[in-house]
C-alpha atoms as a PDB file:
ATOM      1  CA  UNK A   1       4.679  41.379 103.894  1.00  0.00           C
ATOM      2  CA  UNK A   2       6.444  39.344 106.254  1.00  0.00           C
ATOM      3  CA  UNK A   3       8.029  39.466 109.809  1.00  0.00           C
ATOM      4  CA  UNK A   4      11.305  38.029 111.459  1.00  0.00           C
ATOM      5  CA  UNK A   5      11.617  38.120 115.347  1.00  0.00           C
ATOM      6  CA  UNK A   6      14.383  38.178 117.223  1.00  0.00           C
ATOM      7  CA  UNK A   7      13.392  37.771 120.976  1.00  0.00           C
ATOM      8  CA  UNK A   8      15.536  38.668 124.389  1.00  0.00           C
ATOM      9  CA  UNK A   9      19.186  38.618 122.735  1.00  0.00           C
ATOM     10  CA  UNK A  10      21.011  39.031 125.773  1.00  0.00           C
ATOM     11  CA  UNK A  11      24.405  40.179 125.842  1.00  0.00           C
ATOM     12  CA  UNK A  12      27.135  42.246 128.144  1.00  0.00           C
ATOM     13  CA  UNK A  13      27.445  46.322 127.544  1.00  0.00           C
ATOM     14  CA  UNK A  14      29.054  49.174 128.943  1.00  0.00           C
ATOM     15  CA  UNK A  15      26.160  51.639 128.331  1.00  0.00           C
ATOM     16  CA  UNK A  16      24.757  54.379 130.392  1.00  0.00           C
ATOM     17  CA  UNK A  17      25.136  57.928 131.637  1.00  0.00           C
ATOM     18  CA  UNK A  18      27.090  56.916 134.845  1.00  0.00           C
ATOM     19  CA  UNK A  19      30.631  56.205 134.894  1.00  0.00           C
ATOM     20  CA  UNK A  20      30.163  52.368 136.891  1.00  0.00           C
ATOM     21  CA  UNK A  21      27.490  51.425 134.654  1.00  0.00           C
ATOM     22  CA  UNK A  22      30.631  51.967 131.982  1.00  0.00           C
ATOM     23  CA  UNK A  23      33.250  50.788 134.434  1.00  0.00           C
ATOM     24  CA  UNK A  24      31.081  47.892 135.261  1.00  0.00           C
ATOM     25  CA  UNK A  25      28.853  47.132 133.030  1.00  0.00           C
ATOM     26  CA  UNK A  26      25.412  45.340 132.602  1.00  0.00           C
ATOM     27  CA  UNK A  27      23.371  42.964 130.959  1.00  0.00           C
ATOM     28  CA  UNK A  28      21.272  44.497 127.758  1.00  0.00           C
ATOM     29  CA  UNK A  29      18.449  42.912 126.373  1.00  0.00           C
ATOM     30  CA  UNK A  30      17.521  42.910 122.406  1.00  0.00           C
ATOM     31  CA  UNK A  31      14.410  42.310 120.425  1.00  0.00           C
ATOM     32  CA  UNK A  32      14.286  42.876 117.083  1.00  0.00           C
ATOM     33  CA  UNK A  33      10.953  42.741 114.512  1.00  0.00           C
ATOM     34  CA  UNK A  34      12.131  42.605 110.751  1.00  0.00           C
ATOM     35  CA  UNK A  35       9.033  43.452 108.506  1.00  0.00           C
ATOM     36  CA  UNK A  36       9.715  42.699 104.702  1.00  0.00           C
ATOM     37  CA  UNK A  37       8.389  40.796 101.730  1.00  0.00           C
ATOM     38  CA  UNK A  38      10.676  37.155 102.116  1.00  0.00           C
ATOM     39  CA  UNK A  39       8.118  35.599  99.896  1.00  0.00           C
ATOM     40  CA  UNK A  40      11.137  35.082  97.371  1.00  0.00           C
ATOM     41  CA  UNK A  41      13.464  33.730  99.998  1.00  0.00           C
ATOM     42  CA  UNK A  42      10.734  31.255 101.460  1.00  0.00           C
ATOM     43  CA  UNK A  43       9.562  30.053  98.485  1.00  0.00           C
ATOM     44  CA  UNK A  44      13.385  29.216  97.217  1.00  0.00           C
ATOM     45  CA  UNK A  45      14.322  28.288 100.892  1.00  0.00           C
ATOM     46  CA  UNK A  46      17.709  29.986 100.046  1.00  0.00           C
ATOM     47  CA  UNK A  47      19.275  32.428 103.067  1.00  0.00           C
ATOM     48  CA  UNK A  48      20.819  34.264  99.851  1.00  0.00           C
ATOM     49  CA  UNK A  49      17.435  35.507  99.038  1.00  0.00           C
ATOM     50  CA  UNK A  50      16.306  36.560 102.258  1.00  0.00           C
ATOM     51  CA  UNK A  51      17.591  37.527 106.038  1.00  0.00           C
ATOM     52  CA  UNK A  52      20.989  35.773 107.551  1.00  0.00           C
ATOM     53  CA  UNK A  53      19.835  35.569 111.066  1.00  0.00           C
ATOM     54  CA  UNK A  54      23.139  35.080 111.950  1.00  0.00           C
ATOM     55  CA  UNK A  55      24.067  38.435 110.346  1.00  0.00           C
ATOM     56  CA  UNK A  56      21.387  40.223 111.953  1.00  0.00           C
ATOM     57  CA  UNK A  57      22.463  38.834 115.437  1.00  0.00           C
ATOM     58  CA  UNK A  58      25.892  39.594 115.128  1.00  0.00           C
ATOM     59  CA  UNK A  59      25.322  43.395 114.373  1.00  0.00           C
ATOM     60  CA  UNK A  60      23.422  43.485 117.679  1.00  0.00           C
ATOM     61  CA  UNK A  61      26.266  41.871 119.195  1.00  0.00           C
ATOM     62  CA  UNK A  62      29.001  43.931 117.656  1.00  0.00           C
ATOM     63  CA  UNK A  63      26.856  47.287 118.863  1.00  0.00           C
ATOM     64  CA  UNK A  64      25.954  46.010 122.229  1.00  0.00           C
ATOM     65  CA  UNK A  65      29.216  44.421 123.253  1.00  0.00           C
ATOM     66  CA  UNK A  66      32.055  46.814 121.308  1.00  0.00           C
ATOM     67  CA  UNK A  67      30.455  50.095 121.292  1.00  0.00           C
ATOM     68  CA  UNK A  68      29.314  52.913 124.103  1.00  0.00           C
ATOM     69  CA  UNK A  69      26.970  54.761 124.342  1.00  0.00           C
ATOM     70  CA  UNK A  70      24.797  56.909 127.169  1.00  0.00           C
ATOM     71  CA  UNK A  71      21.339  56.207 125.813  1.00  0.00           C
ATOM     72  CA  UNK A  72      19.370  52.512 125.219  1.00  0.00           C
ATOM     73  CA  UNK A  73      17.637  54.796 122.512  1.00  0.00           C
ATOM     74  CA  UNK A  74      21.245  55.697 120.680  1.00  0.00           C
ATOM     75  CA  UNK A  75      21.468  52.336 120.811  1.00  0.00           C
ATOM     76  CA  UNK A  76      18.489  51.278 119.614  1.00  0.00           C
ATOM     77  CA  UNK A  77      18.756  54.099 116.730  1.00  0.00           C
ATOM     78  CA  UNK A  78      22.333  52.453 115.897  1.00  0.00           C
ATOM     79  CA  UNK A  79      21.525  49.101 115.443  1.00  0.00           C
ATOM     80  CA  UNK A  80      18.104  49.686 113.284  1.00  0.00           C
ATOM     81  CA  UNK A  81      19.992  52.177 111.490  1.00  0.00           C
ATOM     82  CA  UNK A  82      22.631  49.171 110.399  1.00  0.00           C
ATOM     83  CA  UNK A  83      20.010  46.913 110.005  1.00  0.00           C
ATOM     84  CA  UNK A  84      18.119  48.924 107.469  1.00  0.00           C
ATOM     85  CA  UNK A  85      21.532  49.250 105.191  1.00  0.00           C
ATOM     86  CA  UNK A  86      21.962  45.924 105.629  1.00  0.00           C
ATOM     87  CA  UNK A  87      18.517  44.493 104.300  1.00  0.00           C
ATOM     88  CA  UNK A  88      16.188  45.425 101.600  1.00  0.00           C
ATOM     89  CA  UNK A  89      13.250  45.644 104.890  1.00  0.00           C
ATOM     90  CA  UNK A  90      10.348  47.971 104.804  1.00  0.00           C
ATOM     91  CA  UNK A  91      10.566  48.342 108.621  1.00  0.00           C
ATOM     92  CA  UNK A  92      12.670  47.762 111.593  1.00  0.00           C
ATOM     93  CA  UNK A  93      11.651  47.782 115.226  1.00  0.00           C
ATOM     94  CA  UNK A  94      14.423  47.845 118.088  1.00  0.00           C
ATOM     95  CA  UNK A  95      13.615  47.268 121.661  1.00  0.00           C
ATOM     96  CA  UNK A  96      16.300  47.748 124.207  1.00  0.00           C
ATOM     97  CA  UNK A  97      16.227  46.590 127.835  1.00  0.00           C
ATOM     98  CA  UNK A  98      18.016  46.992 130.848  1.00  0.00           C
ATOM     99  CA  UNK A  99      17.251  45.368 134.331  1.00  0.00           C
ATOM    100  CA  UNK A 100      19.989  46.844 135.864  1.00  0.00           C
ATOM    101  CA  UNK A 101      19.808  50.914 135.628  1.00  0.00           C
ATOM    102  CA  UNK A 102      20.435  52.309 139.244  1.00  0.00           C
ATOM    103  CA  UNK A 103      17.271  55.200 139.296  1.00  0.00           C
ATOM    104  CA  UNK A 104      17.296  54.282 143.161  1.00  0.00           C
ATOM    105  CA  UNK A 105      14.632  51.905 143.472  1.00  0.00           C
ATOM    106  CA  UNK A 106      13.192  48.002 142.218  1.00  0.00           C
ATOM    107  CA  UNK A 107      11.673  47.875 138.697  1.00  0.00           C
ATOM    108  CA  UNK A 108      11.810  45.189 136.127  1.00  0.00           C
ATOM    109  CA  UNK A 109      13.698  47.071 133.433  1.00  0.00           C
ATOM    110  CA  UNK A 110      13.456  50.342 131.244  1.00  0.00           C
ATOM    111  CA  UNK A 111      13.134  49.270 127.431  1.00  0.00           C
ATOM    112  CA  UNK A 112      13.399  51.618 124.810  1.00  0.00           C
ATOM    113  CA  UNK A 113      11.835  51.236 121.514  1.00  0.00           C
ATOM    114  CA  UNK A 114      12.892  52.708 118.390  1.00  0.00           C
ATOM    115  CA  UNK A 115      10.919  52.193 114.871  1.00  0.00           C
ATOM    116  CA  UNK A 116      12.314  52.658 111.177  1.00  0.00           C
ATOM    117  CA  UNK A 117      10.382  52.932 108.025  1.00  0.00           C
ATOM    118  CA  UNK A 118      12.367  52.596 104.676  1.00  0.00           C
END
């Protein structure tokens, strides 16, 4: 068993429950832990065999940047959910940040973290 990480994809979304975080938008963070057996794909050193990391970025993009929704757990849910059909992986972890939420006050960010077992 293996594991891929994808760490603080950053990208431009319209997400949220409130109509300016849609109108406006917002920066959204991404990390991503594939867990999987790539022994086949390392050993051959063939991308045919194993992950395309540029696939797997370029959902998260596509989900992030070209679809809405209220919740950085739909989100979350979406993209492991794509990731899962996409891949022969026995798990996917999604973390979802946002630095930018207006809850009336100073934090870092809220992340949301969504796990998928095949």
């Amino acid at each position: 068993m293996g594991r891929l990480l994808f760490k603080n994809m950053a990208f431009y979304g319209y997400h949220g429950v409130f109509a300016a975080e849609k109108e406006v938008g917002q920066r959204i963070e991404v990390d991503l832990e594939l867990h999987g057996d790539f022994e086949a794909a390392a050993r051959a050193d063939d991308v045919e065999l194993g992950v395309n990391y540029v696939d797997v970025y370029t959902i998260v993009k596509d989900f992030v940047e070209e679809r809405e929704f209220n919740l950085l757990e739909g989100l979350g849910v979406a993209v492991a959910d794509q990731i899962l059909d996409a891949y022969d992986l026995e798990k996917v972890v999604v973390r979802v940040r946002n630095s930018y939420a207006p809850l009336g006050g100073l934090m870092d960010y809220i992340e949301a973290e969504v796990v998928r077992n095949r």
